[in-house]
N, C-alpha and C. Protein backbone atom coordinates (compact mmCIF):
# COMPACT_ATOMS: atom_id res chain seq x y z
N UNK A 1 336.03 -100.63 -85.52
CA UNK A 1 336.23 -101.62 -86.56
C UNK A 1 337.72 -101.82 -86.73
N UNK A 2 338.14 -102.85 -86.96
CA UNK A 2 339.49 -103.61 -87.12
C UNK A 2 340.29 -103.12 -88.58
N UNK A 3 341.19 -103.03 -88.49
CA UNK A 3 341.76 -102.70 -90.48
C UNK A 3 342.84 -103.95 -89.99
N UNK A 4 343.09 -104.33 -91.51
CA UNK A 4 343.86 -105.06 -91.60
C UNK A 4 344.78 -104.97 -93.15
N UNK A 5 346.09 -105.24 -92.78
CA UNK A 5 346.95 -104.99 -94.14
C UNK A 5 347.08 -106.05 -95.28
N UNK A 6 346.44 -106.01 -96.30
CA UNK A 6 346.51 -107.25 -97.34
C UNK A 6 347.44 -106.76 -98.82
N UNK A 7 347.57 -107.92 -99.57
CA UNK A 7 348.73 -107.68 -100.36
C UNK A 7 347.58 -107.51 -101.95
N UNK A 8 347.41 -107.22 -102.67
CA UNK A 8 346.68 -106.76 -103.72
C UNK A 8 346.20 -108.17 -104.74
N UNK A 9 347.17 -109.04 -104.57
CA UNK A 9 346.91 -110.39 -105.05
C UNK A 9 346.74 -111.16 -104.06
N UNK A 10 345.84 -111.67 -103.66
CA UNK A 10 345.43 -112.01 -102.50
C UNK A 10 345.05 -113.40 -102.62
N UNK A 11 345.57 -115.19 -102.10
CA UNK A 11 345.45 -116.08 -101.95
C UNK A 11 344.13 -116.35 -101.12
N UNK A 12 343.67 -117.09 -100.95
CA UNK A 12 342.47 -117.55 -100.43
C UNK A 12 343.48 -118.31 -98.56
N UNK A 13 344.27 -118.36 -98.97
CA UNK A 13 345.25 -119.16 -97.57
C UNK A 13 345.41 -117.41 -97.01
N UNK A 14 345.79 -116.80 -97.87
CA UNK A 14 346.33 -115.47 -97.33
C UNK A 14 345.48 -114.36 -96.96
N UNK A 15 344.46 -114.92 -97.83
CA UNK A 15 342.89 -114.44 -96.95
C UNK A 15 342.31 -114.93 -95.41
N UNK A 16 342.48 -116.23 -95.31
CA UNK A 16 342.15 -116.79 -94.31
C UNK A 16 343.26 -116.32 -93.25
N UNK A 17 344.51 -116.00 -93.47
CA UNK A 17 345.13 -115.85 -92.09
C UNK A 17 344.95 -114.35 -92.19
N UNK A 18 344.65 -113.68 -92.98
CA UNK A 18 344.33 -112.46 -92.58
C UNK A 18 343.23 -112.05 -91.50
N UNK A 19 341.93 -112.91 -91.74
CA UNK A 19 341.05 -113.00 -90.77
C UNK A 19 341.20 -113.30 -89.34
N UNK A 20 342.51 -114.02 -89.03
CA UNK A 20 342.88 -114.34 -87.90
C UNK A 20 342.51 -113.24 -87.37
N UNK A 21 343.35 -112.20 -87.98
CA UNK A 21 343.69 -111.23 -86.68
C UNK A 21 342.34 -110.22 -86.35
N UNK A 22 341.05 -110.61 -86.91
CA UNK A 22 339.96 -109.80 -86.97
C UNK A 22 339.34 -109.86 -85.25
N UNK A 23 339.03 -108.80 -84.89
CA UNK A 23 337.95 -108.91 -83.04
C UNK A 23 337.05 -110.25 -83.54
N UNK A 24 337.00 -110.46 -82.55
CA UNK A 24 335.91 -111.31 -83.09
C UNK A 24 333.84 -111.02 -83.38
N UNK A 25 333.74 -109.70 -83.10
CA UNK A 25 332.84 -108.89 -83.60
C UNK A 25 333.02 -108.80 -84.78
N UNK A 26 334.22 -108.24 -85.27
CA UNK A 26 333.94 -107.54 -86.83
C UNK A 26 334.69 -109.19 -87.53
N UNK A 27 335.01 -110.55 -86.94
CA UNK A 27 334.67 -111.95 -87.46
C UNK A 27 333.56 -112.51 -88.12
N UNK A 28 332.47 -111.79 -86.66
CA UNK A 28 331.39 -112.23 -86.92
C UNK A 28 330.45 -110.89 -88.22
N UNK A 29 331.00 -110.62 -87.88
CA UNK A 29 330.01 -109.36 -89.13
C UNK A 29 330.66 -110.08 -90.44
N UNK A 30 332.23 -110.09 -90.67
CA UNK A 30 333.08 -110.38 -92.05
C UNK A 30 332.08 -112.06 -92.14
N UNK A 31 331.80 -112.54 -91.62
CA UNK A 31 331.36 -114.27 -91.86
C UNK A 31 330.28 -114.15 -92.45
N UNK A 32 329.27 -112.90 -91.69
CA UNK A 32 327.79 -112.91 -92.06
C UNK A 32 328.15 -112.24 -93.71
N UNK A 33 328.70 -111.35 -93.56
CA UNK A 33 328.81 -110.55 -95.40
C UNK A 33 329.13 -111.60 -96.14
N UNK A 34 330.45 -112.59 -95.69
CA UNK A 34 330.79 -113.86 -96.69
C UNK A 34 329.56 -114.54 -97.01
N UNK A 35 328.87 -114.70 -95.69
CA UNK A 35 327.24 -115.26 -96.11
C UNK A 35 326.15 -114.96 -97.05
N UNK A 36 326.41 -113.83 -96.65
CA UNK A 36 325.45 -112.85 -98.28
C UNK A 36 326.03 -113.48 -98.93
N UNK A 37 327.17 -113.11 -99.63
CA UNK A 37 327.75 -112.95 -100.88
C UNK A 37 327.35 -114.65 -101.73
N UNK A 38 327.93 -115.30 -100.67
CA UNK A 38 327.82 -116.77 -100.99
C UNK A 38 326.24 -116.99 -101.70
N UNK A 39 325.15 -116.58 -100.59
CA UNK A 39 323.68 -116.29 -101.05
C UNK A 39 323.25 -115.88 -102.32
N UNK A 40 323.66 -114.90 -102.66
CA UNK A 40 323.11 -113.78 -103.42
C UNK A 40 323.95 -114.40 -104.86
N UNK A 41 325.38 -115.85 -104.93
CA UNK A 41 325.82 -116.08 -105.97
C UNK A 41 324.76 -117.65 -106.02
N UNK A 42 324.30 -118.11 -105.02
CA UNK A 42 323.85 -119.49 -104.88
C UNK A 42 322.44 -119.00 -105.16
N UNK A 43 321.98 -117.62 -105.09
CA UNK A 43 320.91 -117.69 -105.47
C UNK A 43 320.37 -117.62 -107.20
N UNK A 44 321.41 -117.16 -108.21
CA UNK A 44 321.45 -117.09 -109.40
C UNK A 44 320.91 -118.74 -110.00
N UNK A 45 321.84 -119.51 -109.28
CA UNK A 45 321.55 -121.64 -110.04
C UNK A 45 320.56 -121.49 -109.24
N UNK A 46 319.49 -121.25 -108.17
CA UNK A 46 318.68 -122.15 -107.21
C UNK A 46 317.53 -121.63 -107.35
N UNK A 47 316.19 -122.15 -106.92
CA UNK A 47 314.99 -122.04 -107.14
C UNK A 47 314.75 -120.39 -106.05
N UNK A 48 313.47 -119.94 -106.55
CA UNK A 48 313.50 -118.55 -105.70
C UNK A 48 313.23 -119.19 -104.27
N UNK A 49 312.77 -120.30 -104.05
CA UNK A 49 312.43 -120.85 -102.36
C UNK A 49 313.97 -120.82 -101.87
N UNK A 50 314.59 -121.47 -102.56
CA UNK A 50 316.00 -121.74 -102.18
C UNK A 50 316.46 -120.46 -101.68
N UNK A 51 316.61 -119.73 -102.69
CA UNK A 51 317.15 -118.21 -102.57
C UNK A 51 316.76 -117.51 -101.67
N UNK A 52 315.50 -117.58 -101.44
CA UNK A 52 315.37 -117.11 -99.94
C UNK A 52 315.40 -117.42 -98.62
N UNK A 53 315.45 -118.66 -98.31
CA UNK A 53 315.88 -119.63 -97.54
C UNK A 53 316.84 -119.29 -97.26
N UNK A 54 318.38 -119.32 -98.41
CA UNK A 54 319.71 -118.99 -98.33
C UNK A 54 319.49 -117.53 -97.76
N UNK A 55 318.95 -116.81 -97.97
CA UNK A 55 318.94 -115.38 -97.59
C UNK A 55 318.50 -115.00 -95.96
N UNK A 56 317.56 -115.82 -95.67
CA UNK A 56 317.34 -115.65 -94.19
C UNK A 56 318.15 -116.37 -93.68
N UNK A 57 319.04 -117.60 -93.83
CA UNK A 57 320.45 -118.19 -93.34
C UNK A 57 321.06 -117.54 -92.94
N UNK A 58 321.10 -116.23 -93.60
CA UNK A 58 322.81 -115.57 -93.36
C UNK A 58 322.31 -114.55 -92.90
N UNK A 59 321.23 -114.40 -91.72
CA UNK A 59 320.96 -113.01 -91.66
C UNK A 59 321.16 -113.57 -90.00
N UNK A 60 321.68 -112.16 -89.42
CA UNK A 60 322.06 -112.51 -87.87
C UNK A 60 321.69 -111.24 -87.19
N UNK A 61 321.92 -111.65 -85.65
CA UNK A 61 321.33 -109.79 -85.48
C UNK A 61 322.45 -108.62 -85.43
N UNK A 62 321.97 -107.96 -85.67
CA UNK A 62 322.87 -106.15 -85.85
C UNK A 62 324.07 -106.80 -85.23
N UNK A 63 325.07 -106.08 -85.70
CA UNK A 63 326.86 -106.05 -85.50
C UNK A 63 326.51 -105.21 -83.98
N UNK A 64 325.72 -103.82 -83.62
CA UNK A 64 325.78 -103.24 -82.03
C UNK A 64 325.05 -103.92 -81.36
N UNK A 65 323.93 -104.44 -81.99
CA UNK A 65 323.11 -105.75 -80.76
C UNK A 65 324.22 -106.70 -80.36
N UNK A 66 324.92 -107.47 -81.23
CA UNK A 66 325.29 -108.41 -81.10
C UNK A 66 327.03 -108.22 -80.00
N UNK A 67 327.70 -106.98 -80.35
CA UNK A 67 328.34 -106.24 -79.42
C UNK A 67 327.91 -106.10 -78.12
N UNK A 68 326.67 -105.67 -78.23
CA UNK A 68 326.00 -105.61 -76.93
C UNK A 68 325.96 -106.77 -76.27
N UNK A 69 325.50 -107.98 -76.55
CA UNK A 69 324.93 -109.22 -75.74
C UNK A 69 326.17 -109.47 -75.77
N UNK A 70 327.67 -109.84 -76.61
CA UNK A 70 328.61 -110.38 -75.61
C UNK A 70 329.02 -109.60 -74.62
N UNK A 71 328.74 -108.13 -74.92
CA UNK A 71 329.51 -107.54 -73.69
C UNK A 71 328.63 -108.18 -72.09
N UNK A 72 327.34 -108.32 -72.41
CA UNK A 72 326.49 -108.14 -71.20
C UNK A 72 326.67 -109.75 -70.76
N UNK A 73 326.98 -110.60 -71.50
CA UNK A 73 327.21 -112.12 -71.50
C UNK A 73 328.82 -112.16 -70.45
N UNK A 74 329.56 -111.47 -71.23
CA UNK A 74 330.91 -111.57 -70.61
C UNK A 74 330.42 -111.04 -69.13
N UNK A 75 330.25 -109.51 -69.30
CA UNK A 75 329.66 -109.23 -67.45
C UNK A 75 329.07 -110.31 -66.89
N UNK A 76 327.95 -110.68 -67.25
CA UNK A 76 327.11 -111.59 -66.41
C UNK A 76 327.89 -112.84 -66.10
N UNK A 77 329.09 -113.21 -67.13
CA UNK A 77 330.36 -114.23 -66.30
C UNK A 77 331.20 -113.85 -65.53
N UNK A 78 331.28 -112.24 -65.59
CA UNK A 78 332.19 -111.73 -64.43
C UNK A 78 331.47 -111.38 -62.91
N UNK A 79 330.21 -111.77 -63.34
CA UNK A 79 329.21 -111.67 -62.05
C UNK A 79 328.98 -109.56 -61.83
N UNK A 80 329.42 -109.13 -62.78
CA UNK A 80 329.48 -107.41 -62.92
C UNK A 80 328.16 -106.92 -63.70
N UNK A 81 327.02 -107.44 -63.57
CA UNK A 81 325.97 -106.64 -64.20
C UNK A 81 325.69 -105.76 -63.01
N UNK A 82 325.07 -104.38 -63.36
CA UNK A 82 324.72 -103.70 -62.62
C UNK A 82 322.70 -104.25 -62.61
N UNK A 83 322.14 -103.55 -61.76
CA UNK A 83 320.71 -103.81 -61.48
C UNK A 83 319.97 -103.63 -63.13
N UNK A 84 320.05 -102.94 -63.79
CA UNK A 84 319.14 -103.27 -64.68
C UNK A 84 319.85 -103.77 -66.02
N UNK A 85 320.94 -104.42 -66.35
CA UNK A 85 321.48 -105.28 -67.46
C UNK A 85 320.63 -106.60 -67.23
N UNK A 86 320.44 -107.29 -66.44
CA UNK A 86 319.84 -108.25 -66.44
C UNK A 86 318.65 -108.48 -67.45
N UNK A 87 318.00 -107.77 -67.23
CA UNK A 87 316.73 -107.26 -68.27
C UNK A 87 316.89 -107.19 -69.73
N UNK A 88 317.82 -106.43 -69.85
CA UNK A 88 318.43 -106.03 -70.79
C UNK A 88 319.40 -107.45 -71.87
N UNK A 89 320.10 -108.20 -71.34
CA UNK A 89 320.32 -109.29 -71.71
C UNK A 89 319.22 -110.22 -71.67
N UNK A 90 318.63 -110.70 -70.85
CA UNK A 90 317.25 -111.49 -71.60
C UNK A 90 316.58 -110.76 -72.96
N UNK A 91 316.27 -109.72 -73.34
CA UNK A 91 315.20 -108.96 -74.14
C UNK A 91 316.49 -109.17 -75.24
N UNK A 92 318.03 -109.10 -74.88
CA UNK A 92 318.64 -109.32 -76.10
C UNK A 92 319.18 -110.96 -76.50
N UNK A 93 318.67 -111.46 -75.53
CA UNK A 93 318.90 -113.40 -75.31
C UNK A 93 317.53 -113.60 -76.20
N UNK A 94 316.58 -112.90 -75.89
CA UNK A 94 315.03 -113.30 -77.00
C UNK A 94 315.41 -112.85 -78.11
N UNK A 95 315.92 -111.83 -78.33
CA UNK A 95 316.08 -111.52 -80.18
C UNK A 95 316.70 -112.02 -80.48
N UNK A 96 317.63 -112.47 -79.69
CA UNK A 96 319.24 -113.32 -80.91
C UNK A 96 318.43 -114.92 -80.95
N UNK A 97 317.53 -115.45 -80.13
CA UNK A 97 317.09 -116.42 -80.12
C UNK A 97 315.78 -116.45 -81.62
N UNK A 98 315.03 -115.46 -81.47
CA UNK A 98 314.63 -115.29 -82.31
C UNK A 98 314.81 -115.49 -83.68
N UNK A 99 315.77 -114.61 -84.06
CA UNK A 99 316.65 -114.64 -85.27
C UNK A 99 317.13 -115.87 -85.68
N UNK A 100 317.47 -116.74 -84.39
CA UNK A 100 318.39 -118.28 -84.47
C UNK A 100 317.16 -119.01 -85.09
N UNK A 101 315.69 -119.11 -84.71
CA UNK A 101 314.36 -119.83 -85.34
C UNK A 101 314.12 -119.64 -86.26
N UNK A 102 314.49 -118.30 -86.95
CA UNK A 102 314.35 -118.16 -88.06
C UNK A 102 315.51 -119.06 -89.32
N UNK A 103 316.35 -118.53 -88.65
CA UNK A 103 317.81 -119.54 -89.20
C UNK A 103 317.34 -121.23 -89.39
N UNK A 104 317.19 -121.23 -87.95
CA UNK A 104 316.82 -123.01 -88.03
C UNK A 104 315.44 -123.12 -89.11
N UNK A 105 314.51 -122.47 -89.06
CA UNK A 105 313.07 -123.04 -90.12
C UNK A 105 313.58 -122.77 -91.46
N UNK A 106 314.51 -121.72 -92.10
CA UNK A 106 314.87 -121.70 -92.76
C UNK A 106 315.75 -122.89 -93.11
N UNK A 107 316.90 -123.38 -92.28
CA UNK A 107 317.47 -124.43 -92.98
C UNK A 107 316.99 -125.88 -92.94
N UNK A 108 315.75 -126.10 -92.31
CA UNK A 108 315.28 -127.12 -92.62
C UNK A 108 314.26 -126.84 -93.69
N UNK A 109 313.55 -125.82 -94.42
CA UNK A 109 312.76 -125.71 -95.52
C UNK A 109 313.76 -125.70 -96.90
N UNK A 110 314.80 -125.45 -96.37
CA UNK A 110 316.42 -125.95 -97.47
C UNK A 110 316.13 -127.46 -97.48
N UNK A 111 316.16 -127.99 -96.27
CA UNK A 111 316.47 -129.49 -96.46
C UNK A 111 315.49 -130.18 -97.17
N UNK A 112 314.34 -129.65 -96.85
CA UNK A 112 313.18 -130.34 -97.29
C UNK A 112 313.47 -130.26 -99.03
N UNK A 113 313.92 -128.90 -99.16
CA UNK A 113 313.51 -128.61 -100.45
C UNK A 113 314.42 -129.13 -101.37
N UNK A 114 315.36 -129.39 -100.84
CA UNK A 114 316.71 -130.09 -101.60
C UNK A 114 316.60 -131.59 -101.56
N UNK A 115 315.32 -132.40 -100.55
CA UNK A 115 315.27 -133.57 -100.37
C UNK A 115 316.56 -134.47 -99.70
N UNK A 116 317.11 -133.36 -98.80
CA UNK A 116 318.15 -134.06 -97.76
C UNK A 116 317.96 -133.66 -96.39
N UNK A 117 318.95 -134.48 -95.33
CA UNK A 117 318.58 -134.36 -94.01
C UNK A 117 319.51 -132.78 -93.70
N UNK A 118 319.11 -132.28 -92.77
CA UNK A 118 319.47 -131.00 -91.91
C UNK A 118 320.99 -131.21 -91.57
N UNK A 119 321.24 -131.95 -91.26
CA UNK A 119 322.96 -132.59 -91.47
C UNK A 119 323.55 -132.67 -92.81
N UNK A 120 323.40 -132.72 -93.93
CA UNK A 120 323.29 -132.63 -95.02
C UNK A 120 323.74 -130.97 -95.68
N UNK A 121 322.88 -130.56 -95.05
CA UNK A 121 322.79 -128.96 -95.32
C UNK A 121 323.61 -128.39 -94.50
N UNK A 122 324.08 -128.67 -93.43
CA UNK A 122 324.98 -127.88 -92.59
C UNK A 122 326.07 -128.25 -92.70
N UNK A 123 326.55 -129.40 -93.68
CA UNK A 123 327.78 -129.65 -94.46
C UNK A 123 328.16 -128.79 -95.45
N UNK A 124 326.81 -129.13 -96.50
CA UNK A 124 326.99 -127.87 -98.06
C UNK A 124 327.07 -126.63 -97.79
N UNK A 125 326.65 -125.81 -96.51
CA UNK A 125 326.85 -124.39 -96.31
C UNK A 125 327.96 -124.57 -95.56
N UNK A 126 328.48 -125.34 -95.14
CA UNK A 126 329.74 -125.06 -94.04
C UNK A 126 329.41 -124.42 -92.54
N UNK A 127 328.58 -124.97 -91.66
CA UNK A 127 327.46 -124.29 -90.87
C UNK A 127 327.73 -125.62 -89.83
N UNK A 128 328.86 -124.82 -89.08
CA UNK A 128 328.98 -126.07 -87.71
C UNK A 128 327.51 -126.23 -86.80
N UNK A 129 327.12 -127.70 -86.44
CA UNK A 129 326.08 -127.49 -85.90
C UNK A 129 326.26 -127.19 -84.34
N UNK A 130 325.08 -126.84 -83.64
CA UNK A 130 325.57 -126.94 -82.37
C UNK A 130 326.00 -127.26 -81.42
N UNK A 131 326.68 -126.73 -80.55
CA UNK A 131 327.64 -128.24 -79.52
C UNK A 131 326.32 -129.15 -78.50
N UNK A 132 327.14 -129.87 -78.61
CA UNK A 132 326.09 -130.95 -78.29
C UNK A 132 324.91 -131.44 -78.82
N UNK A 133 325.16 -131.15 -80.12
CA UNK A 133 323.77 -131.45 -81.23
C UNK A 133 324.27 -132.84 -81.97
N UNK A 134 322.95 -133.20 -82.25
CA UNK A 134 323.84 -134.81 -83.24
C UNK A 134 323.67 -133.89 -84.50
N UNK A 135 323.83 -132.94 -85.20
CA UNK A 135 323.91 -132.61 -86.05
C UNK A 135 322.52 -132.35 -86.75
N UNK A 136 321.51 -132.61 -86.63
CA UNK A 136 320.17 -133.04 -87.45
C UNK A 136 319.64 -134.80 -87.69
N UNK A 137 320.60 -135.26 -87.20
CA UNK A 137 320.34 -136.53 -87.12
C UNK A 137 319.36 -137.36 -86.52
């Protein structure tokens, strides 16, 4: 895990460049916790559907799964898997895929429920859509 040095009064600008310097593992873990947090305050104003909706949003797989599949992602671009990673990255390509269906049914039972389009919603959470996606459109 990464440490990083912050000043005790802490700017939201001075927060953000602090994150720069995070791996981008413990990025992705610090984004998902921002995600809770965001959840668990959006869930106080919002209906309990909402609230849970928001709650399976921000859920991603394990910080060592997710370690794992870039490492085995990066190998498999360096053409360096040994004989049985292969396996091993599909079975972890199905769970992270998994998890992603859950994400996606969740944020369209947001959309529904808020009575806006899926583009809509991936504005108000701040939730780039995918490349090469029209957005929900």
């Amino acid at each position: 895990m990464s440490t990083i040095n912050v000043e005790a009064d802490i700017s939201v600008e001075a927060l953000v460049k602090a994150t720069e310097q995070l791996s981008p593992s413990d990025l992705q873990r610090f984004r998902s916790q921002v995600l809770a947090i965001s959840a668990r305050r959006a869930a106080s104003s919002v209906s309990q559907d909402e609230a849970q909706c928001l709650l399976r949003i921000s859920q991603r797989l394990p910080i060592k799964l997710q370690q794992r599949y870039d490492e085995l992602i990066a190998k498999r671009d360096a053409e360096t898997l040994t004989a049985e990673e292969p396996a091993e990255l599909l079975q972890l390509s199905q769970q992270a895929e998994a998890v992603d269906v859950l994400r996606i049914e969740a944020l369209t039972k947001l959309a529904q429920l808020r009575g806006v389009t899926l583009s809509d919603v991936l504005r108000q959470l701040k939730i780039d859509p995918p490349i090469g996606s029209d957005g929900g459109r």
